[in-house]
PDB file of N, CA and C in Angstrom:
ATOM      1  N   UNK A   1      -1.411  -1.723  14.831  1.00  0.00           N
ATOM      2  CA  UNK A   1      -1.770  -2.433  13.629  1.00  0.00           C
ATOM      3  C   UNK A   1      -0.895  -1.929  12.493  1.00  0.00           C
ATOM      4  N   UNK A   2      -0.776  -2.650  11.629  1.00  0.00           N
ATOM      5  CA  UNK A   2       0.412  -2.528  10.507  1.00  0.00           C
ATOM      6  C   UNK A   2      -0.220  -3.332   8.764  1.00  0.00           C
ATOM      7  N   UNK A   3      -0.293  -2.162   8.039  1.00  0.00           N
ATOM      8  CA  UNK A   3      -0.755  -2.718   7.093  1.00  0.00           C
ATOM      9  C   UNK A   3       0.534  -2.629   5.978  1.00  0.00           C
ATOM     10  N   UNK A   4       0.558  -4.039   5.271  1.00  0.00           N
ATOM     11  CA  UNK A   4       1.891  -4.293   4.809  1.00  0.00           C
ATOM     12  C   UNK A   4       1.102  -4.313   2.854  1.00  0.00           C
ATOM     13  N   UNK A   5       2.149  -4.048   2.032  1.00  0.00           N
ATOM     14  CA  UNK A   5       1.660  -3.973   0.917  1.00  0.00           C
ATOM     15  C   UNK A   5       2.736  -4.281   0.276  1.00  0.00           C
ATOM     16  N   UNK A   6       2.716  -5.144  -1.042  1.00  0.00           N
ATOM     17  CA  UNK A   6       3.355  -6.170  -1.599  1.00  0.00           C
ATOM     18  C   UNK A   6       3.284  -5.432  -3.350  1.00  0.00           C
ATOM     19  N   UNK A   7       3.881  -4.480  -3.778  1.00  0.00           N
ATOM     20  CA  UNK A   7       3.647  -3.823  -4.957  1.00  0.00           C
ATOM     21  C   UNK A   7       3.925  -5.221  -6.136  1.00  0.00           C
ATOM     22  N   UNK A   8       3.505  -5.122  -7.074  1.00  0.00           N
ATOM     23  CA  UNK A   8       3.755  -5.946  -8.611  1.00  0.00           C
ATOM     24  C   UNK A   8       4.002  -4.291 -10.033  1.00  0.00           C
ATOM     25  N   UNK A   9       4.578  -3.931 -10.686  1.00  0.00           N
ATOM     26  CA  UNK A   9       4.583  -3.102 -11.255  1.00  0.00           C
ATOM     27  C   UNK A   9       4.872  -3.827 -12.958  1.00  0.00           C
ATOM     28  N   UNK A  10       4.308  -3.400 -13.955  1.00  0.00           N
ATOM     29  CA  UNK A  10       3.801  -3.236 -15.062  1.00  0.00           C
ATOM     30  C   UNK A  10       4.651  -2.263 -16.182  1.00  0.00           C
ATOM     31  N   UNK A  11       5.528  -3.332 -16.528  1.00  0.00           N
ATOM     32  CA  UNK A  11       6.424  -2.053 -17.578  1.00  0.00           C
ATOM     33  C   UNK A  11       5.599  -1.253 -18.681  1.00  0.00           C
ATOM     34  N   UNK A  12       4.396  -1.351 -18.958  1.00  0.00           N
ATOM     35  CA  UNK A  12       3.806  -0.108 -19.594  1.00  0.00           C
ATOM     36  C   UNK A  12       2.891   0.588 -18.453  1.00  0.00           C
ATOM     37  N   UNK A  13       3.142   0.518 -17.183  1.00  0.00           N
ATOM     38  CA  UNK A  13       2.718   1.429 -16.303  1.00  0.00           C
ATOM     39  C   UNK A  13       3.717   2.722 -15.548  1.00  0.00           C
ATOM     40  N   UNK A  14       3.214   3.118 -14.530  1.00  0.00           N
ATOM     41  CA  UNK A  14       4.039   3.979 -13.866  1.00  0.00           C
ATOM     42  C   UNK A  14       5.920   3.372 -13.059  1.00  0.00           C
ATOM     43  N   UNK A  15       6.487   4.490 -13.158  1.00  0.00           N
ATOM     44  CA  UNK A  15       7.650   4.045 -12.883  1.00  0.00           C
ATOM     45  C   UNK A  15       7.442   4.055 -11.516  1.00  0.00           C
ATOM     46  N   UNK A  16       8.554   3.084  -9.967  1.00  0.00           N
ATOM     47  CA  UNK A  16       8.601   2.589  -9.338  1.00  0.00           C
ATOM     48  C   UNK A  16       8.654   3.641  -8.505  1.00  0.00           C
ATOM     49  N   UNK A  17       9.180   5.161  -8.769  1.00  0.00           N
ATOM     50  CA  UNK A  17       9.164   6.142  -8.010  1.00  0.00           C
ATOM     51  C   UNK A  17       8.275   7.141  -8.045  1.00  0.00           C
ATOM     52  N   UNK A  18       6.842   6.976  -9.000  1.00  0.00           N
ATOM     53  CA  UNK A  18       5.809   7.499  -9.151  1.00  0.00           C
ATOM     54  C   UNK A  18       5.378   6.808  -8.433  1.00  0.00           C
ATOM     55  N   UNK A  19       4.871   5.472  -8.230  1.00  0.00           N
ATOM     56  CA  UNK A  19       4.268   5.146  -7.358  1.00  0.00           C
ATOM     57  C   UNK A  19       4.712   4.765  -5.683  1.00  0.00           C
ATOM     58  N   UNK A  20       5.988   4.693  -5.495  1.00  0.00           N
ATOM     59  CA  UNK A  20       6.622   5.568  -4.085  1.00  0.00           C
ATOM     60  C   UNK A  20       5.868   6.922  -3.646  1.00  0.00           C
ATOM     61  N   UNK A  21       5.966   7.737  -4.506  1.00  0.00           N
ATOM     62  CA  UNK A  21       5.780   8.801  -3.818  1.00  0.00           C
ATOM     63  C   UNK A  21       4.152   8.678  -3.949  1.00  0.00           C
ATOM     64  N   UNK A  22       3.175   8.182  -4.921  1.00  0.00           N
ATOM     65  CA  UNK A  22       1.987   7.935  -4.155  1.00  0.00           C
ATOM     66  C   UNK A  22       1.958   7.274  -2.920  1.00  0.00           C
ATOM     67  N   UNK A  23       2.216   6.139  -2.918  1.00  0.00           N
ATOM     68  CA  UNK A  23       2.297   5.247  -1.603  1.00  0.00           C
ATOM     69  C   UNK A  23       2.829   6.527  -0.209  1.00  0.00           C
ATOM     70  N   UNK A  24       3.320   6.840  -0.362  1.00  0.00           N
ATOM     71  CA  UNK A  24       4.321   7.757   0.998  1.00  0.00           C
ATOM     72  C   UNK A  24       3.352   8.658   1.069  1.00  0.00           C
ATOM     73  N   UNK A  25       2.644   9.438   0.112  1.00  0.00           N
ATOM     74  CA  UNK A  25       2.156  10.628   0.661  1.00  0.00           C
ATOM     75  C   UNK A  25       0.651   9.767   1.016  1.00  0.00           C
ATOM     76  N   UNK A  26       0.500   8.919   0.667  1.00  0.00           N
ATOM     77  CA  UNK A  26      -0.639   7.978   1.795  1.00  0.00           C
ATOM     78  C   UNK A  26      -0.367   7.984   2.911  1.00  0.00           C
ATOM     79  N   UNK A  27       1.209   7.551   3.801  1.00  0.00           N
ATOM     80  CA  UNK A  27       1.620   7.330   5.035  1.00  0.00           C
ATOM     81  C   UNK A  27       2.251   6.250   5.126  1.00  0.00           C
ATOM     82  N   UNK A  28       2.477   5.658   3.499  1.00  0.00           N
ATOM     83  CA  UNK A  28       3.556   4.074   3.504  1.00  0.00           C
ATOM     84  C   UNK A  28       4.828   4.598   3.620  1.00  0.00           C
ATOM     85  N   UNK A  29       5.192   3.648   4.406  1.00  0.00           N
ATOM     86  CA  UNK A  29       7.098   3.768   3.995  1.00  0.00           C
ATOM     87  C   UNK A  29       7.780   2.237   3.802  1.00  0.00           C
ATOM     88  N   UNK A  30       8.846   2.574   2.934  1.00  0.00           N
ATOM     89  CA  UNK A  30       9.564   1.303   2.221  1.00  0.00           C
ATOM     90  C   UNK A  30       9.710   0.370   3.383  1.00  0.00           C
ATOM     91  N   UNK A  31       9.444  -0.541   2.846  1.00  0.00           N
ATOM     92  CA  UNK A  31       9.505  -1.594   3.867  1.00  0.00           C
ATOM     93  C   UNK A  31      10.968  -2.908   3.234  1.00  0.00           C
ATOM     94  N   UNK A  32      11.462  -3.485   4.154  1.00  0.00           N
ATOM     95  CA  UNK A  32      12.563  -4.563   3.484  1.00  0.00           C
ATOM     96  C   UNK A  32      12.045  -5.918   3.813  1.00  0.00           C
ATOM     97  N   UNK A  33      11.870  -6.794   2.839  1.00  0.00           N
ATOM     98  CA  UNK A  33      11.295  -8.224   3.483  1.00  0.00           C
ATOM     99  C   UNK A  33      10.660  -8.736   2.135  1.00  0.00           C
ATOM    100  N   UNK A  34       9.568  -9.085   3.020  1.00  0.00           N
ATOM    101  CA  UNK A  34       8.301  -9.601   2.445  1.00  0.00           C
ATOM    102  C   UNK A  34       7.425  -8.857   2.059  1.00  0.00           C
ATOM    103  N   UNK A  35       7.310  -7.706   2.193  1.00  0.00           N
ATOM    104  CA  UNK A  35       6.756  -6.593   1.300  1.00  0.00           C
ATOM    105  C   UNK A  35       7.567  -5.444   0.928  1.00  0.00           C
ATOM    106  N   UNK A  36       7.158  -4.727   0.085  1.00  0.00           N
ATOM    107  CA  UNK A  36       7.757  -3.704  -0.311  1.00  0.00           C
ATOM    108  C   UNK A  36       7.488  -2.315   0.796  1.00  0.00           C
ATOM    109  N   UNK A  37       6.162  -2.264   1.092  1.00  0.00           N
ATOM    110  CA  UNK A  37       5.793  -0.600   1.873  1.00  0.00           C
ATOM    111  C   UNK A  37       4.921  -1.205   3.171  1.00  0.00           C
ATOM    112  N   UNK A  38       5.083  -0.547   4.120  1.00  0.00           N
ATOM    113  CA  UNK A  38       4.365  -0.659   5.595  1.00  0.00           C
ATOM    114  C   UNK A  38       3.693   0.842   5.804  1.00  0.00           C
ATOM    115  N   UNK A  39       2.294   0.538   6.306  1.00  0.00           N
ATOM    116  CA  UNK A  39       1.525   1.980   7.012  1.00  0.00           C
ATOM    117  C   UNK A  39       1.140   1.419   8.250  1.00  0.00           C
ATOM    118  N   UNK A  40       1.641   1.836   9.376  1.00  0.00           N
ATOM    119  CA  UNK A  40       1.649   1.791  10.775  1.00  0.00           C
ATOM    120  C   UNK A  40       0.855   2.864  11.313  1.00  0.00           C
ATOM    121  N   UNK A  41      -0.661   2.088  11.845  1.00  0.00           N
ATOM    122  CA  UNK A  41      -1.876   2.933  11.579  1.00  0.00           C
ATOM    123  C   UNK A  41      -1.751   3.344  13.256  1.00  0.00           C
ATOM    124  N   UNK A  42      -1.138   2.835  14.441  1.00  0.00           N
ATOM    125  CA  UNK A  42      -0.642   3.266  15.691  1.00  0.00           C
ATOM    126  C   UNK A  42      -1.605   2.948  16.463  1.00  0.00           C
ATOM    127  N   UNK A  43      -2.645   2.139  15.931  1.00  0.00           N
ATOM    128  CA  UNK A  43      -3.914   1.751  16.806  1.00  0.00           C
ATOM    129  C   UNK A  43      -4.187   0.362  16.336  1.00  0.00           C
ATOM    130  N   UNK A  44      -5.058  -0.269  16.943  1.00  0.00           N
ATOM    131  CA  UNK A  44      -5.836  -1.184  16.104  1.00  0.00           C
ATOM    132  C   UNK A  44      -6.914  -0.544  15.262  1.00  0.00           C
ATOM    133  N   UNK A  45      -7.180  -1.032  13.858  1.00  0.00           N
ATOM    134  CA  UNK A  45      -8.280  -0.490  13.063  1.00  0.00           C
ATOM    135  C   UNK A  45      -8.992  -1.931  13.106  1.00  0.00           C
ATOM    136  N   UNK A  46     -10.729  -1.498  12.579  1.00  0.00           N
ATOM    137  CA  UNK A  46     -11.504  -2.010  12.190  1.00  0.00           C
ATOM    138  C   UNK A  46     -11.529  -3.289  11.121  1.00  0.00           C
ATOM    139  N   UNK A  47     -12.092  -3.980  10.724  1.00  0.00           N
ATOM    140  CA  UNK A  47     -11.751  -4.845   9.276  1.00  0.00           C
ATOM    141  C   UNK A  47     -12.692  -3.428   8.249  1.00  0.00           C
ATOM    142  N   UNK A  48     -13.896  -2.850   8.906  1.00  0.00           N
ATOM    143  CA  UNK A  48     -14.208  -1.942   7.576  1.00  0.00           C
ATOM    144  C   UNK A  48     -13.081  -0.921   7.904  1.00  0.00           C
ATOM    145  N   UNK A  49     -12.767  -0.806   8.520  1.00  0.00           N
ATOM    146  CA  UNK A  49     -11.209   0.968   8.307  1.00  0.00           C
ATOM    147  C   UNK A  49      -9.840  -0.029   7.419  1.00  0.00           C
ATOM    148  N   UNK A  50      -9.498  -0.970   7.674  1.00  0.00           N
ATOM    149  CA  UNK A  50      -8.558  -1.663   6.633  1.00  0.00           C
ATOM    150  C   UNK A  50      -9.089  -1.689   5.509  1.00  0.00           C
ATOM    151  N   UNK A  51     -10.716  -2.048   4.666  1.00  0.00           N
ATOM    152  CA  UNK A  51     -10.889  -1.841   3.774  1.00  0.00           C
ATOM    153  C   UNK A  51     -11.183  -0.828   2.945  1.00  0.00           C
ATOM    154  N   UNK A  52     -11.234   0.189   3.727  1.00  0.00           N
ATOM    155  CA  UNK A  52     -12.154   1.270   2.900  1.00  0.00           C
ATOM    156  C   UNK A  52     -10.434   2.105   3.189  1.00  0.00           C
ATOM    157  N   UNK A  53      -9.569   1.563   3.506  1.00  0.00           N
ATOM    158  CA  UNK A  53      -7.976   2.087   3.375  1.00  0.00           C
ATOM    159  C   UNK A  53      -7.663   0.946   2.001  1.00  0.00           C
ATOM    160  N   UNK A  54      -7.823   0.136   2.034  1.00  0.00           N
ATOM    161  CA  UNK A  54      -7.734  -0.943   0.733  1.00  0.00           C
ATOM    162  C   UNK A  54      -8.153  -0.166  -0.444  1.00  0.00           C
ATOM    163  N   UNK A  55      -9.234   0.549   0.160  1.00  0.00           N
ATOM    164  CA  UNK A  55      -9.931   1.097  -1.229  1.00  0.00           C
ATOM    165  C   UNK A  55      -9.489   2.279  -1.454  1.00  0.00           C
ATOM    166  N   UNK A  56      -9.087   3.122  -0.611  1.00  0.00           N
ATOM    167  CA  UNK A  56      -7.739   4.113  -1.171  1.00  0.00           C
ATOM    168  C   UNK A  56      -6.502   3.950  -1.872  1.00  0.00           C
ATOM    169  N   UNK A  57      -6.117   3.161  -1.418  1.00  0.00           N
ATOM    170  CA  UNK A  57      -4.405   2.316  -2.094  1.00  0.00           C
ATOM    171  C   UNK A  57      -4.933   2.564  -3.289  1.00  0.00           C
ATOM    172  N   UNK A  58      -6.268   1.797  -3.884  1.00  0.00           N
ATOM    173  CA  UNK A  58      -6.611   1.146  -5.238  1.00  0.00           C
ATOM    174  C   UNK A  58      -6.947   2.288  -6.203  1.00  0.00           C
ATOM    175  N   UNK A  59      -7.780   3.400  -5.432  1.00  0.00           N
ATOM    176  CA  UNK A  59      -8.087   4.729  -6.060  1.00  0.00           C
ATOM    177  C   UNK A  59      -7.058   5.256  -6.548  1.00  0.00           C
ATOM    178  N   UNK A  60      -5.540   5.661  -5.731  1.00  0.00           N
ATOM    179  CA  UNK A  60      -4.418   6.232  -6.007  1.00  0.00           C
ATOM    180  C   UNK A  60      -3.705   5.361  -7.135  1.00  0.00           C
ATOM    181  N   UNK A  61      -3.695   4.427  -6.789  1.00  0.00           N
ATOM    182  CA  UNK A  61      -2.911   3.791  -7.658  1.00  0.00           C
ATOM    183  C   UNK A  61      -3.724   3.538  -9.252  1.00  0.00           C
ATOM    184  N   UNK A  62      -4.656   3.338  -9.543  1.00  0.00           N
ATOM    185  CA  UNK A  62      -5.503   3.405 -10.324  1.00  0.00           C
ATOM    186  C   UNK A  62      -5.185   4.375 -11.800  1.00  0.00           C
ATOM    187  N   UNK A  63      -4.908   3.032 -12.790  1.00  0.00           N
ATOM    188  CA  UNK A  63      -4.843   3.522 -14.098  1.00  0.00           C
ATOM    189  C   UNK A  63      -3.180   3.808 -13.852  1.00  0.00           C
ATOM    190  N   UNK A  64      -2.343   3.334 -12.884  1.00  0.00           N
ATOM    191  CA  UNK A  64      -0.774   2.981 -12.821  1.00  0.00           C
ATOM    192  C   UNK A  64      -0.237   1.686 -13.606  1.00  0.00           C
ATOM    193  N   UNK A  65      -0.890   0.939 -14.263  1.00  0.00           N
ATOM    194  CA  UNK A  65      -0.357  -0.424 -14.217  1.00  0.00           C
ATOM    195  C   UNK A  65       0.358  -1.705 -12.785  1.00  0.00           C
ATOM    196  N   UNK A  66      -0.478  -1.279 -11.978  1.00  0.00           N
ATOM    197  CA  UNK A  66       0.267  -1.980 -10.268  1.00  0.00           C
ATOM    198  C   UNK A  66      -0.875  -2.501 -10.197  1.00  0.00           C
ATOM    199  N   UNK A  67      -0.343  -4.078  -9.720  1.00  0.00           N
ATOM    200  CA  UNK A  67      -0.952  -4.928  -9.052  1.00  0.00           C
ATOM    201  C   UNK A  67      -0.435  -4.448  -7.240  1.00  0.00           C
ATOM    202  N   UNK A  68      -1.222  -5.102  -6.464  1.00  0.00           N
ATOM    203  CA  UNK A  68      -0.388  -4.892  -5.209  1.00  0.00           C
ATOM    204  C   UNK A  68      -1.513  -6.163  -4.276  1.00  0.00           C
ATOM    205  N   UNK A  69      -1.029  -6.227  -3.630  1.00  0.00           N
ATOM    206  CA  UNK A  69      -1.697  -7.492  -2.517  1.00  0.00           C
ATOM    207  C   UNK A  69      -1.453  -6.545  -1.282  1.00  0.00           C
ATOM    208  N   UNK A  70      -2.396  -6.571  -0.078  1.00  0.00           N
ATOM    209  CA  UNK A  70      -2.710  -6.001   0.895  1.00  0.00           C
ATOM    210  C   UNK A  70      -3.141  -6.934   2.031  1.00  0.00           C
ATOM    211  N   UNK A  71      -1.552  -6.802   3.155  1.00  0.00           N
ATOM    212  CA  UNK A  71      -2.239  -7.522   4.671  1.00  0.00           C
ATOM    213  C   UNK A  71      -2.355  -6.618   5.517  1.00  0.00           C
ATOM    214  N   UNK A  72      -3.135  -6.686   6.540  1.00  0.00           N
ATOM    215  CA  UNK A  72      -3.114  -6.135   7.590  1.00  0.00           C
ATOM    216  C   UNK A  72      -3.117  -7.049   8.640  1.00  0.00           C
ATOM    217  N   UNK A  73      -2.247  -6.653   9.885  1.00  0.00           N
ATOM    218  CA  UNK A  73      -2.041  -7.521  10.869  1.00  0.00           C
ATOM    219  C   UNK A  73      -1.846  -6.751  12.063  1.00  0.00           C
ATOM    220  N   UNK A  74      -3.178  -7.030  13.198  1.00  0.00           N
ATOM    221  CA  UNK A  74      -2.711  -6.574  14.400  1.00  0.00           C
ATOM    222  C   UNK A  74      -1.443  -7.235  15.169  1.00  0.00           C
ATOM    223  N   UNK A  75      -0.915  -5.715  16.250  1.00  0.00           N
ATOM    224  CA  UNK A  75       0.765  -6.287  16.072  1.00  0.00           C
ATOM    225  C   UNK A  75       0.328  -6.400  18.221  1.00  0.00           C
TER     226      UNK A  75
END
């Protein structure tokens, strides 16, 4: 399973490499495409383990100025 995340960033928010290195020390890495960052969870997860990982992204990032959109897709 592969959860893909689509950053939006906020010029009176955090810069693009503050929130890299949040994202990474989560377990994202840059992704090229259609999203910006991929976390390759190496299993299938749950729909509640994708969300209550949804709800981490949002904690960390929180009070950054980032929007972000969140898929997850078994692969």
């Amino acid at each position: 399973m592969r959860t893909y995340l689509l950053v939006t960033l906020d010029s009176e928010g955090a810069s693009s490499s503050e929130v890299a290195d949040v994202l990474e020390s989560m377990g994202f890495r840059p992704h090229q495409g259609g999203y910006d960052f991929v976390y390759e969870w190496g299993r299938d997860a749950s729909v509640s383990e994708s969300l209550q990982f949804a709800d981490r992204v949002q904690a960390a990032l929180r009070g950054k100025g980032v929007y972000f959109r969140v898929e997850s897709v078994a692969e």
